[in-house]
N, C-alpha and C. Protein backbone atom coordinates (compact mmCIF):
# COMPACT_ATOMS: atom_id res chain seq x y z
N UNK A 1 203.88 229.64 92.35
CA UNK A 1 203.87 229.77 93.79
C UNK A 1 204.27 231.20 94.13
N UNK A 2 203.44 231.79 95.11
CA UNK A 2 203.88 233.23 95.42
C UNK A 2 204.55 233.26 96.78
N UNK A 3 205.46 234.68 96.83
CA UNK A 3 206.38 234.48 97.97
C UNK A 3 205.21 235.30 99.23
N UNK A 4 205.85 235.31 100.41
CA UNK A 4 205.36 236.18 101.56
C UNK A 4 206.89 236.17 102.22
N UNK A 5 206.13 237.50 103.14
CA UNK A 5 207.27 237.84 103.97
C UNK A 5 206.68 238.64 105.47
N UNK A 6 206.80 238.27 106.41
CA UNK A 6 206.65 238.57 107.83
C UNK A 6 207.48 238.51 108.67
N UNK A 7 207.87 239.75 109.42
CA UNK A 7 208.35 240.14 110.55
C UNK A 7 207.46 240.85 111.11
N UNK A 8 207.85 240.34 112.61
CA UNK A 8 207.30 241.31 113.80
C UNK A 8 208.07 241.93 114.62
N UNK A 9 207.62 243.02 115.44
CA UNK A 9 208.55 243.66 116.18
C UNK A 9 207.51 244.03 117.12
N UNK A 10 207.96 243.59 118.87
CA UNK A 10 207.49 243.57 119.62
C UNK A 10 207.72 244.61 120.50
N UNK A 11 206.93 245.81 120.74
CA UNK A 11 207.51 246.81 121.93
C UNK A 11 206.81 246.64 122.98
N UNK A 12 206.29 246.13 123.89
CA UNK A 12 205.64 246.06 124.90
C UNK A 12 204.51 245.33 124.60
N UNK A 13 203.28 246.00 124.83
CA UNK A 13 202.04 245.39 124.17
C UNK A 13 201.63 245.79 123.05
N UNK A 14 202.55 246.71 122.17
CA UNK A 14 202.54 247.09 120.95
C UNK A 14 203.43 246.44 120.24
N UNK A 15 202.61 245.84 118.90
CA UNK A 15 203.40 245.08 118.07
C UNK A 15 203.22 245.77 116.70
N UNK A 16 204.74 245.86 115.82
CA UNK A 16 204.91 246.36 114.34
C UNK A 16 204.72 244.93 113.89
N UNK A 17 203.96 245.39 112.50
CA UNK A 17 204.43 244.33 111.58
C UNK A 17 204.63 244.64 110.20
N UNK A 18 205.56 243.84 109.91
CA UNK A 18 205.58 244.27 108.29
C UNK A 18 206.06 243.17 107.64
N UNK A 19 205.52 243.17 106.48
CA UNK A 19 204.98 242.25 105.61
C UNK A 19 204.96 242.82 104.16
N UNK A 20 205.00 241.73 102.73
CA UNK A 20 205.31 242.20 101.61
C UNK A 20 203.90 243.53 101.16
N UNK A 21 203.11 243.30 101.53
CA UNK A 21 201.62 244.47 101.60
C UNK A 21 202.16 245.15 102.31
N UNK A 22 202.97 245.95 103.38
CA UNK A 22 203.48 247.23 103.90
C UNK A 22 203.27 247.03 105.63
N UNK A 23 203.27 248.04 106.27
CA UNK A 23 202.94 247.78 107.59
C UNK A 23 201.71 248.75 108.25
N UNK A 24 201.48 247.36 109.45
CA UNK A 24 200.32 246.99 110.22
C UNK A 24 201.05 247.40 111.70
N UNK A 25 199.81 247.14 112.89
CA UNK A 25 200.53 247.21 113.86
C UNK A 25 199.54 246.68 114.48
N UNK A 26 199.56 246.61 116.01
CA UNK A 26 198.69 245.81 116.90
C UNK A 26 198.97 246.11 118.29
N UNK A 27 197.62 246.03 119.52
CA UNK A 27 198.21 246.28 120.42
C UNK A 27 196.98 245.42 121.24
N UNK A 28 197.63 244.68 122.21
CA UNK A 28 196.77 244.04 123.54
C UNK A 28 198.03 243.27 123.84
N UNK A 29 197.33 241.97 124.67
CA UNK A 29 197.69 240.96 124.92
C UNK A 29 197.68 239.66 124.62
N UNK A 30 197.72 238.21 125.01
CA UNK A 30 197.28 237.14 124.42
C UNK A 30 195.66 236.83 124.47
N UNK A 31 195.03 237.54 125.42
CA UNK A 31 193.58 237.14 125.12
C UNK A 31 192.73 238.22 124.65
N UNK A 32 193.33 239.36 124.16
CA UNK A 32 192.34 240.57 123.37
C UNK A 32 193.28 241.22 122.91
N UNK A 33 193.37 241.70 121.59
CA UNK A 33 194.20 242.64 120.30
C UNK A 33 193.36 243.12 119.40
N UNK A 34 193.92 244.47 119.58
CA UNK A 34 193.06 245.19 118.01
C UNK A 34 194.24 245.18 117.45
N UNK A 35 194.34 245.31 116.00
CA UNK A 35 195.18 245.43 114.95
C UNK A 35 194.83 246.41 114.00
N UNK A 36 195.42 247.06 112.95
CA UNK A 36 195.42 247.60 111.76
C UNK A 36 196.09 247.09 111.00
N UNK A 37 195.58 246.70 109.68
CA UNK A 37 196.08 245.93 108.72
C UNK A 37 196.92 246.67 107.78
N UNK A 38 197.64 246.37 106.94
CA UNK A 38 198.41 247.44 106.12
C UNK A 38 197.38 248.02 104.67
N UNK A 39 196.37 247.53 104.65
CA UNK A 39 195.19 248.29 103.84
C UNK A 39 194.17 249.09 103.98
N UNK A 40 194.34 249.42 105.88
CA UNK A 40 193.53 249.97 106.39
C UNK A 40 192.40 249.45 107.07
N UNK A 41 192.11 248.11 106.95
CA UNK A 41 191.24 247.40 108.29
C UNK A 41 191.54 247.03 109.31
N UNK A 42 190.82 247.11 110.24
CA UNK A 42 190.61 247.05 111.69
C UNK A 42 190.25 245.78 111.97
N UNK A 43 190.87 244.86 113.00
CA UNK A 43 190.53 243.59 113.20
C UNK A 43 190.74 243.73 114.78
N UNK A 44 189.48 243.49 115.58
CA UNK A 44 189.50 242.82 117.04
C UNK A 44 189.24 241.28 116.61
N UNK A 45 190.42 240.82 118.18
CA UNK A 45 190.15 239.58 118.27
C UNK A 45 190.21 238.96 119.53
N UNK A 46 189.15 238.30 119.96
CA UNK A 46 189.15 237.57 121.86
C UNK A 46 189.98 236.50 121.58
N UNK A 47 190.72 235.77 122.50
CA UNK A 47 190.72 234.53 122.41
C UNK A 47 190.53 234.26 123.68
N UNK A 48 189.69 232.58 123.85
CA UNK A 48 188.89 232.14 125.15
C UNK A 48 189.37 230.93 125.46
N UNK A 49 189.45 230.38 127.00
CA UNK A 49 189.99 229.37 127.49
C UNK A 49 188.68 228.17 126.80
N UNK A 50 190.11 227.07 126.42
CA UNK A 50 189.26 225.91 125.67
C UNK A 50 189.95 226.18 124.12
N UNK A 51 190.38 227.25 123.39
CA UNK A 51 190.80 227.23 122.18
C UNK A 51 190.08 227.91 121.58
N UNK A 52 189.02 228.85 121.91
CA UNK A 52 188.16 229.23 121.00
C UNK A 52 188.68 230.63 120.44
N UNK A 53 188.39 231.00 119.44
CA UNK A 53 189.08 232.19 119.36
C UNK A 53 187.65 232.87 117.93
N UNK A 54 187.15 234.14 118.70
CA UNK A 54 186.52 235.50 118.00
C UNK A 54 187.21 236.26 117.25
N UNK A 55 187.03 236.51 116.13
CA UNK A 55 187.79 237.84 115.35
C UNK A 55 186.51 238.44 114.65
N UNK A 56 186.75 239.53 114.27
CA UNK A 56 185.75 240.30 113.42
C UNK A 56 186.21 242.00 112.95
N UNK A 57 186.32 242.09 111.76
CA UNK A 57 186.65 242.87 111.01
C UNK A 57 186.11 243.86 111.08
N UNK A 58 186.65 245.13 111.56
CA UNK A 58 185.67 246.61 111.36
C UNK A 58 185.95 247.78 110.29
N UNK A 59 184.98 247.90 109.59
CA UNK A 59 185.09 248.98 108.29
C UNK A 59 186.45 248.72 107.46
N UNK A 60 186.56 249.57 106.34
CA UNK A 60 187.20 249.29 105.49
C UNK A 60 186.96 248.47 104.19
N UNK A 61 187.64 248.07 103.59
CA UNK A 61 187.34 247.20 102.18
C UNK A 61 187.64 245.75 102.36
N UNK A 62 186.95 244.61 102.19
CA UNK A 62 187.79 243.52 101.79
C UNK A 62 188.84 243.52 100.77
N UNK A 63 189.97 243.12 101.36
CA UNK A 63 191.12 242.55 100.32
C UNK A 63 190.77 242.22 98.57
N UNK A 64 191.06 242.78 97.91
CA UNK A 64 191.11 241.77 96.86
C UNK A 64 191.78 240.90 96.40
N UNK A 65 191.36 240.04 95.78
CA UNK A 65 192.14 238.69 95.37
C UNK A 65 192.92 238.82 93.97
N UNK A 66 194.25 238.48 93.46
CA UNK A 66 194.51 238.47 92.54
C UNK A 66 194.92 237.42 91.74
């Protein structure tokens, strides 16, 4: 079993995060956020009344798996 670890830190509509992979950050609100991942991808994401929720990944590498 492998460990994880997440904290966030909230400054306004800018959010830190860090996590055992290093830190990320993020900035919107509850219904639109771009993020940067701590590997260097870019993630927008909508979320829409009803539950639906859009994300989609821009440039960079997929993760690898180990």
């Amino acid at each position: 079993m492998g460990w994880n670890y997440h904290k966030s830190i909230k400054l306004g509509p800018f959010r830190l995060n860090l996590s055992r992979h290093g830190v990320g950050h993020s900035f919107g609100g509850r219904r639109f956020h771009v993020s940067r991942t701590p590997d260097g991808r870019k993630y927008v994401s909508v979320t829409l009344p009803g539950g639906f929720h859009l994300g989609k990944t821009i440039g960079g590498h997929p993760r690898r798996r180990y």
